[in-house]
Protein backbone atom coordinates (compact mmCIF):
# COMPACT_ATOMS: atom_id res chain seq x y z
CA UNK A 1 0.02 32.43 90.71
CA UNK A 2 -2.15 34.39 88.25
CA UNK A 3 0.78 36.36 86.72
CA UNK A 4 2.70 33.07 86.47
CA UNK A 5 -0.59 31.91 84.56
CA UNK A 6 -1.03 34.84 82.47
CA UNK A 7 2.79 34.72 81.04
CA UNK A 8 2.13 31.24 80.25
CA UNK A 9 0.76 32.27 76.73
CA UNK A 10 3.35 34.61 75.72
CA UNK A 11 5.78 32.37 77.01
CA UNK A 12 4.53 29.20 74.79
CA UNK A 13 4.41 31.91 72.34
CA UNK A 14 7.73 32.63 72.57
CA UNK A 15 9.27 28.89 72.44
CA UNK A 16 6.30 28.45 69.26
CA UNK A 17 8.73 31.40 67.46
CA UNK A 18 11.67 30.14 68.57
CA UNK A 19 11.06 26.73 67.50
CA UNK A 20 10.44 28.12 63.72
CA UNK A 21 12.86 30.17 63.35
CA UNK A 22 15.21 26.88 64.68
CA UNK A 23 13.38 24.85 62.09
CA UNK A 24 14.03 27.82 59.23
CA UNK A 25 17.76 27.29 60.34
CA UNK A 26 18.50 24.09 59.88
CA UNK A 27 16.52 23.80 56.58
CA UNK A 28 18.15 26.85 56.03
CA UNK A 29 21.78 25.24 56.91
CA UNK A 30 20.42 22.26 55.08
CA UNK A 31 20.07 23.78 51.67
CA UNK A 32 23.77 25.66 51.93
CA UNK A 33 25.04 22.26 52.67
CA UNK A 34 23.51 20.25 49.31
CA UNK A 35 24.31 23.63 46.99
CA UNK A 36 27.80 23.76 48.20
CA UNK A 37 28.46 19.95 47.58
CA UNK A 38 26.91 20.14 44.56
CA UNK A 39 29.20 23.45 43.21
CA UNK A 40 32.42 21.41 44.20
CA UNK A 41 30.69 18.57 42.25
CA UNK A 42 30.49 20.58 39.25
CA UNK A 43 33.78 22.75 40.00
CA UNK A 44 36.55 20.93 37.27
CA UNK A 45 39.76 20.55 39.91
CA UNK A 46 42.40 21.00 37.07
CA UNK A 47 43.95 17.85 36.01
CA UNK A 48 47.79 18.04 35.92
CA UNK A 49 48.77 17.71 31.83
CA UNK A 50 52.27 16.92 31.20
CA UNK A 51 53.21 17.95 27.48
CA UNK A 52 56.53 16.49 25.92
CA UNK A 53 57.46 15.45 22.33
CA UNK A 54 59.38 12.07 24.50
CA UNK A 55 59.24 10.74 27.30
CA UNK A 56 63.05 8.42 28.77
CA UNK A 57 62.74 6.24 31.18
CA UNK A 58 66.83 5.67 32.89
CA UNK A 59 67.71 3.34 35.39
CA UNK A 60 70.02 4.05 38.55
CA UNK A 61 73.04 4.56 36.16
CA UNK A 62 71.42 7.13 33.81
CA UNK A 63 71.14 4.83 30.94
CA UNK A 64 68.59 5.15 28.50
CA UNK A 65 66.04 1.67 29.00
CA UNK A 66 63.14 2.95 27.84
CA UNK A 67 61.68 5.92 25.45
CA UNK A 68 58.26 6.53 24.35
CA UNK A 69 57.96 9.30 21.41
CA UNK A 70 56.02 9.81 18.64
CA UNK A 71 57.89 7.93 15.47
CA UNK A 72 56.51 8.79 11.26
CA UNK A 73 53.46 7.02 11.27
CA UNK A 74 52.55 6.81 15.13
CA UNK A 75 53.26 6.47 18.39
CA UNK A 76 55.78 4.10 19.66
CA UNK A 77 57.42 2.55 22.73
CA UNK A 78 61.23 1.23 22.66
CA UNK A 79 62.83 -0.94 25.14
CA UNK A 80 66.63 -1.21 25.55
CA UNK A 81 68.71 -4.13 27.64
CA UNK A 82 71.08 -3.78 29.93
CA UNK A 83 73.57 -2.91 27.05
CA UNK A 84 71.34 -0.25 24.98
CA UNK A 85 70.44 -2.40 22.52
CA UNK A 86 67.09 -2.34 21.29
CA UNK A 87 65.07 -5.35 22.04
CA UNK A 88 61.39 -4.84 21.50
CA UNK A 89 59.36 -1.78 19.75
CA UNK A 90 55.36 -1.81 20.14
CA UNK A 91 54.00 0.87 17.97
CA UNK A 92 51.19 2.00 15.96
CA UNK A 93 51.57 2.97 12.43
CA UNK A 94 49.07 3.37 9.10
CA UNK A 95 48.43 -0.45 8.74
CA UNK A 96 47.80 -0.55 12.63
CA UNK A 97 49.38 -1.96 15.72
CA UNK A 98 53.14 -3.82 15.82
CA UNK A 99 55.14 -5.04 17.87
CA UNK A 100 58.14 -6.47 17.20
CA UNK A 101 61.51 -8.17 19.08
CA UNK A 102 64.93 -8.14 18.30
CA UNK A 103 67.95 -10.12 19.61
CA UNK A 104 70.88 -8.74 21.44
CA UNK A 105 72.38 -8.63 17.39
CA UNK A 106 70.02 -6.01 16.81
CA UNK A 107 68.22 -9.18 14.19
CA UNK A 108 64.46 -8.92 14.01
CA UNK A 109 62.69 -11.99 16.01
CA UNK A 110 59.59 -12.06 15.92
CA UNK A 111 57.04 -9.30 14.78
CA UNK A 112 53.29 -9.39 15.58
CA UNK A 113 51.12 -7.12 14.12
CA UNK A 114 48.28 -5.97 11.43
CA UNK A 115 50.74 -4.75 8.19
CA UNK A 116 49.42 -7.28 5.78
CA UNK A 117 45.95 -6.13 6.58
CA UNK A 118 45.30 -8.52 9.20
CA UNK A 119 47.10 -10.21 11.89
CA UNK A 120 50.36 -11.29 11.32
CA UNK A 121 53.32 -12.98 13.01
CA UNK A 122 56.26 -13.42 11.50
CA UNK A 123 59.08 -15.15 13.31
CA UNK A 124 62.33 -15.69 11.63
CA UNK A 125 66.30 -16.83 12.44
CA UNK A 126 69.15 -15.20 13.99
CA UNK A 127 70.29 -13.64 10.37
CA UNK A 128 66.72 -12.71 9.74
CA UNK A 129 65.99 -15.68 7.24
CA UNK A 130 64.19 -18.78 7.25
CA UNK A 131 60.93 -17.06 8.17
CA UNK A 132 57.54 -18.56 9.93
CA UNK A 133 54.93 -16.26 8.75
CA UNK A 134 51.40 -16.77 9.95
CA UNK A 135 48.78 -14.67 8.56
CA UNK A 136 44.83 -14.55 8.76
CA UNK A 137 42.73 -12.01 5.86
CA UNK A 138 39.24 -11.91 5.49
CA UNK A 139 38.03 -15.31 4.10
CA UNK A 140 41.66 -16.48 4.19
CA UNK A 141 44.79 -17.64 6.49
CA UNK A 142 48.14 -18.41 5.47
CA UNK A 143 51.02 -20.56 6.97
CA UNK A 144 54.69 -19.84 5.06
CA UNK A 145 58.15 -21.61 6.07
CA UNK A 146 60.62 -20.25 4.02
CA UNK A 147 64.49 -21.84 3.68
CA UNK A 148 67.22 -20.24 5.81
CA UNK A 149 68.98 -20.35 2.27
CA UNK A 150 66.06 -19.02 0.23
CA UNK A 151 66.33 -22.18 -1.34
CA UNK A 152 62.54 -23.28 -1.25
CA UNK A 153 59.64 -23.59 1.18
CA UNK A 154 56.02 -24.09 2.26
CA UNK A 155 53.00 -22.41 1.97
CA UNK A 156 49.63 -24.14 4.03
CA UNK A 157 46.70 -22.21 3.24
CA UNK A 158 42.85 -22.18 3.78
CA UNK A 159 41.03 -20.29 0.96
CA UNK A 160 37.43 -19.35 1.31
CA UNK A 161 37.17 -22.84 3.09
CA UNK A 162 39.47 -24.90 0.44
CA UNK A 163 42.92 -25.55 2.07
CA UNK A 164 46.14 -26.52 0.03
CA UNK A 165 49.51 -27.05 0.55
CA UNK A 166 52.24 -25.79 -2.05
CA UNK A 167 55.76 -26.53 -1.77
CA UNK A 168 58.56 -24.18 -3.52
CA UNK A 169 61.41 -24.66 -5.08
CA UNK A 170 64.71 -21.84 -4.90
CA UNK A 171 62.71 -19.85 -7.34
CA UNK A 172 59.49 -19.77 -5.62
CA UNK A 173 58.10 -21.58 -8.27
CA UNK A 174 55.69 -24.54 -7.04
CA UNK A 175 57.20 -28.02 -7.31
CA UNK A 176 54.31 -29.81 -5.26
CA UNK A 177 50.78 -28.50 -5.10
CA UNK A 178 48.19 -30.80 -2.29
CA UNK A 179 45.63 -31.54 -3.15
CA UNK A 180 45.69 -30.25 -6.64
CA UNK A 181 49.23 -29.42 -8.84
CA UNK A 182 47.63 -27.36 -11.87
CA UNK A 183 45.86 -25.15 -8.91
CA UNK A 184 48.54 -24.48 -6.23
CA UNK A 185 47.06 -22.49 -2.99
CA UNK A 186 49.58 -19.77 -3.51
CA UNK A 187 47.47 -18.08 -6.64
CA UNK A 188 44.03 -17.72 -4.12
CA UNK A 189 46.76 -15.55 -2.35
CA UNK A 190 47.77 -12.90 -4.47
């Protein structure tokens, strides 16, 4: 029993190295863990680039319904129907955003965008005439119905918080000013 109780120092000795040297290797293990997550944190995984002047979209047939390239001014995004036609166009250019709709004639619709330098939406008939214009500038907005025949229209504005109404006749000339004929809207416009 006495060598049993002399061993029990360097035994207890022992397990005392043991356990630090088992506590040095998991802080050890510890610290290789949090540097390696943080290196594939900071590693840049490449991000696939794909690099083309166009881009075509077909459908099952092969056919040409969509196409996104890069037109004069800017960028731009054309839809085709069923038959190829063209049928809506939403691109950017120098006055800004646009997009605009055409019918299966290939006849301009409807065109929303910032050319005017401000919003504008312009709707007009199946041969292009008899435009709805609607258009909002700073410290003015405009309403315009024009003739199918170019033979007159209307003109609702709001000026710098005065609003008129000006009718034309076939040669744009006013006819009818509201609420005052010797100062039609249509000058404030200009």
């Amino acid at each position: 029993m006495n060598r049993m109780t002399s061993d029990l120092p360097d035994l207890a000795q022992r397990v005392e190295k043991l356990e630090k040297a088992n506590r040095r290797l998991k802080l050890a293990g510890v610290l290789v863990l949090i540097v390696g997550y943080l290196l594939l944190l900071r590693v840049d995984s490449p991000k696939p680039t794909i690099k083309a002047e166009a881009f075509i979209l077909r459908d099952a047939n092969g056919e040409m319904r969509a196409s996104l390239h890069m037109g004069l001014e800017g960028p731009m995004l054309l839809l085709r129907d069923l038959n190829g036609q063209i049928r809506a166009i939403l691109g950017v250019g120098s006055n800004g955003p646009k997009l605009s709709l055409f019918d299966a004639n290939d006849n301009l619709r409807m065109m929303l965008g910032t050319i005017t330098g401000g919003p504008t939406l312009v709707l007009s008939d199946a041969n292009e005439m008899g435009q709805v214009t609607l258009i909002a500038l700073e410290g003015r907005a405009a309403l315009t119905i024009e003739d199918p025949n170019q033979k007159g229209g209307l003109l609702l504005a709001v000026v710098e918080g005065a609003s008129g109404l000006d009718f034309f006749d076939a040669n744009d000339k006013v006819i009818f000013s509201v609420p005052d004929s010797t100062r039609p809207v249509s000058i404030y416009l200009e």
